[in-house]
Protein backbone atom coordinates (compact mmCIF):
# COMPACT_ATOMS: atom_id res chain seq x y z
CA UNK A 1 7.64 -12.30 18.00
CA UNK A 2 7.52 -9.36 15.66
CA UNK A 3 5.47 -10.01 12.32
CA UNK A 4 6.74 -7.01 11.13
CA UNK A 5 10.34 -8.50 10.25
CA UNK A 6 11.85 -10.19 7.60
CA UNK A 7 10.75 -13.78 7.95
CA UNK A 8 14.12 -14.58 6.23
CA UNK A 9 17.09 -12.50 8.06
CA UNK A 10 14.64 -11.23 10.98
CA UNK A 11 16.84 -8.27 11.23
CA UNK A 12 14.75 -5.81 9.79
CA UNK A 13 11.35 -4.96 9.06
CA UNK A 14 9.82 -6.76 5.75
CA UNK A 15 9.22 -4.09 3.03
CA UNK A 16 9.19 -4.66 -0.69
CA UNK A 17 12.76 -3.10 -1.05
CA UNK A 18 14.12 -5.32 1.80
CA UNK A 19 12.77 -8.43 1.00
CA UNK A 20 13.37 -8.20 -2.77
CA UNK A 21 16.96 -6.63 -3.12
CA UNK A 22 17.90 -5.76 0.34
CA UNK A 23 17.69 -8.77 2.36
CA UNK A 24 20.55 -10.78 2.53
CA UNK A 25 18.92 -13.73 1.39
CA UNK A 26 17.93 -12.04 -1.55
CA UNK A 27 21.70 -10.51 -1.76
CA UNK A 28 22.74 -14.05 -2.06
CA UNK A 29 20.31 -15.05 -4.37
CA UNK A 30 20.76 -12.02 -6.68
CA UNK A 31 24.58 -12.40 -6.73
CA UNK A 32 23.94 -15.84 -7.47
CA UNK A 33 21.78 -14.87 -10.41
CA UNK A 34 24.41 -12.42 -11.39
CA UNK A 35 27.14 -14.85 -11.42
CA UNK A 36 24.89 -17.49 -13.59
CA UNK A 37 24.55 -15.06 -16.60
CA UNK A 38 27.87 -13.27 -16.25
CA UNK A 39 26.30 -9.55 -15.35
CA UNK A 40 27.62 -7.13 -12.68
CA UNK A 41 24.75 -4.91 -11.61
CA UNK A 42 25.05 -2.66 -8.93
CA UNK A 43 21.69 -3.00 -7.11
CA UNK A 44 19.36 -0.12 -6.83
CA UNK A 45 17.37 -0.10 -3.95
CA UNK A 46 13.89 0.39 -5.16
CA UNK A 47 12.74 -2.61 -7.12
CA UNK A 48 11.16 -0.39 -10.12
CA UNK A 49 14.35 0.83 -10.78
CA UNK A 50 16.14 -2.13 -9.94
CA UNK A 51 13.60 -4.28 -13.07
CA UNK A 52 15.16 -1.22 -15.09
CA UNK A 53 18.55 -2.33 -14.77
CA UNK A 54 17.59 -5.48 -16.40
CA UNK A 55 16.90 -4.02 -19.88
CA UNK A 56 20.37 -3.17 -21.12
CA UNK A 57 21.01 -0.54 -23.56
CA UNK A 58 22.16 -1.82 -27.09
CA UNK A 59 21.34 -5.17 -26.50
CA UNK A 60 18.56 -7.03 -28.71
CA UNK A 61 15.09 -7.53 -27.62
CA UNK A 62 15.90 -11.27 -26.65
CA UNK A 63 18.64 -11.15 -24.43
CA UNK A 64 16.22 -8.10 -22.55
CA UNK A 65 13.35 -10.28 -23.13
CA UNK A 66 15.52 -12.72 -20.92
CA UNK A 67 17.01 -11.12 -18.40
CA UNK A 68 13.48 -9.38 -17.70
CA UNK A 69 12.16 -13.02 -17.09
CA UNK A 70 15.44 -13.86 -14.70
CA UNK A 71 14.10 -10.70 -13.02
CA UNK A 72 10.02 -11.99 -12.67
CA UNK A 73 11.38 -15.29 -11.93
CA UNK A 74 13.50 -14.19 -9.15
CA UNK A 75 10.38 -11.89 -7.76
CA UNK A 76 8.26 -14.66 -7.80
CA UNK A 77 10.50 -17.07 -6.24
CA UNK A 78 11.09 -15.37 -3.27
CA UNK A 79 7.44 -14.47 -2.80
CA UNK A 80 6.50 -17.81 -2.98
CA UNK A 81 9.15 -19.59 -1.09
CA UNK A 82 8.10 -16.48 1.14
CA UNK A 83 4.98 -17.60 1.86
CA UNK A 84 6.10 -21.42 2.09
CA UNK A 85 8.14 -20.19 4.62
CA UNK A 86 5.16 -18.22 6.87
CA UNK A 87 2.17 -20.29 5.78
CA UNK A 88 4.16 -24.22 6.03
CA UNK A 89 7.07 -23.75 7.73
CA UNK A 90 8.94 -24.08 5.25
CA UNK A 91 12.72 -24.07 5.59
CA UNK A 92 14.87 -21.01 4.13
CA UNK A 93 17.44 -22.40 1.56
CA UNK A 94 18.74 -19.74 -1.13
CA UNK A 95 20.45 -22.67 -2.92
CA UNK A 96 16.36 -24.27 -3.79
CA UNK A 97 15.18 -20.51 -4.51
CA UNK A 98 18.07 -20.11 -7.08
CA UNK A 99 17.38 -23.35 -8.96
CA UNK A 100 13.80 -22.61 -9.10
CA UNK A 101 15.00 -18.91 -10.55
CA UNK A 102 16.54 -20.96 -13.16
CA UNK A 103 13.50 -23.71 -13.90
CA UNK A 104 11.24 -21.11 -14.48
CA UNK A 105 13.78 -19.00 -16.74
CA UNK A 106 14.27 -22.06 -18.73
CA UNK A 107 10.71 -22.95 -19.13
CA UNK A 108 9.81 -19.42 -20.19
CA UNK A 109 12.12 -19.44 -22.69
CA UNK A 110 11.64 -22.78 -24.04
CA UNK A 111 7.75 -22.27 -24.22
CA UNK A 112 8.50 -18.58 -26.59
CA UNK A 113 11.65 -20.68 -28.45
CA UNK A 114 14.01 -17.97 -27.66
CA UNK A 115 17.33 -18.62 -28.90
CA UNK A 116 18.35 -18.06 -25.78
CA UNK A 117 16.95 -21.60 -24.62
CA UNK A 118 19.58 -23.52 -24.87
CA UNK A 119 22.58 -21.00 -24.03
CA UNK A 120 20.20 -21.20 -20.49
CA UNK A 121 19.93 -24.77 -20.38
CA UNK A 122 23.67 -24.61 -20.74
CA UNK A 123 24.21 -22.66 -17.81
CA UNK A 124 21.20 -24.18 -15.65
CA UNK A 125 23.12 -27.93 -16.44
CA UNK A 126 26.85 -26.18 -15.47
């Protein structure tokens, strides 16, 4: 077996850009995303420039400060369910990594009281 690939598609070899934006696990995940908060990004394929696209230009602070945490969340998600996968054998399921995107958006917000909170609980609960 080749280490060197994508322990989620196993098409093509694991590198930050692939397994954060490129992968299509991650495509699903991020389109998911997407479709949850009513964006259309196109998707860079470095992920410095792709975190970029997630502060919008004349938008307040908050809804930035929010969609930069949907972006950390996501990150983080598929690092960890990354390692799950690898280290437990876990099983690959975009559906789980979404919802956990969302948890962890909603928790972030609720713990700085963003006025955001509830607009996200909204759309975590639809």
């Amino acid at each position: 077996m080749d280490t060197t690939l994508c322990c989620f598609c196993k098409e093509k070899e694991e590198t930050t850009s692939h397994l954060f934006i490129e992968c299509r696990v991650a495509w699903l995940i991020w389109n998911l995303c997407y479709d949850w908060v009513g964006v259309k990004l196109a998707d860079p394929l470095e992920p410095a420039s792709h975190f970029l696209h997630f502060n919008l230009i004349d938008t307040p602070a908050t809804v930035n400060l929010a969609f930069g945490n949907i972006w950390i969340a996501f990150i983080s998600e598929i690092w960890n369910h990354r390692n799950k996968h690898i280290f437990k054998e876990g099983v690959i399921d975009h559906s789980e990594i979404f919802f956990l995107v969302q948890l962890k958006v909603y928790m972030v917000l609720g713990y700085f009281k963003s006025s955001f909170c509830l607009f996200f609980l909204f759309l975590l609960l639809s």
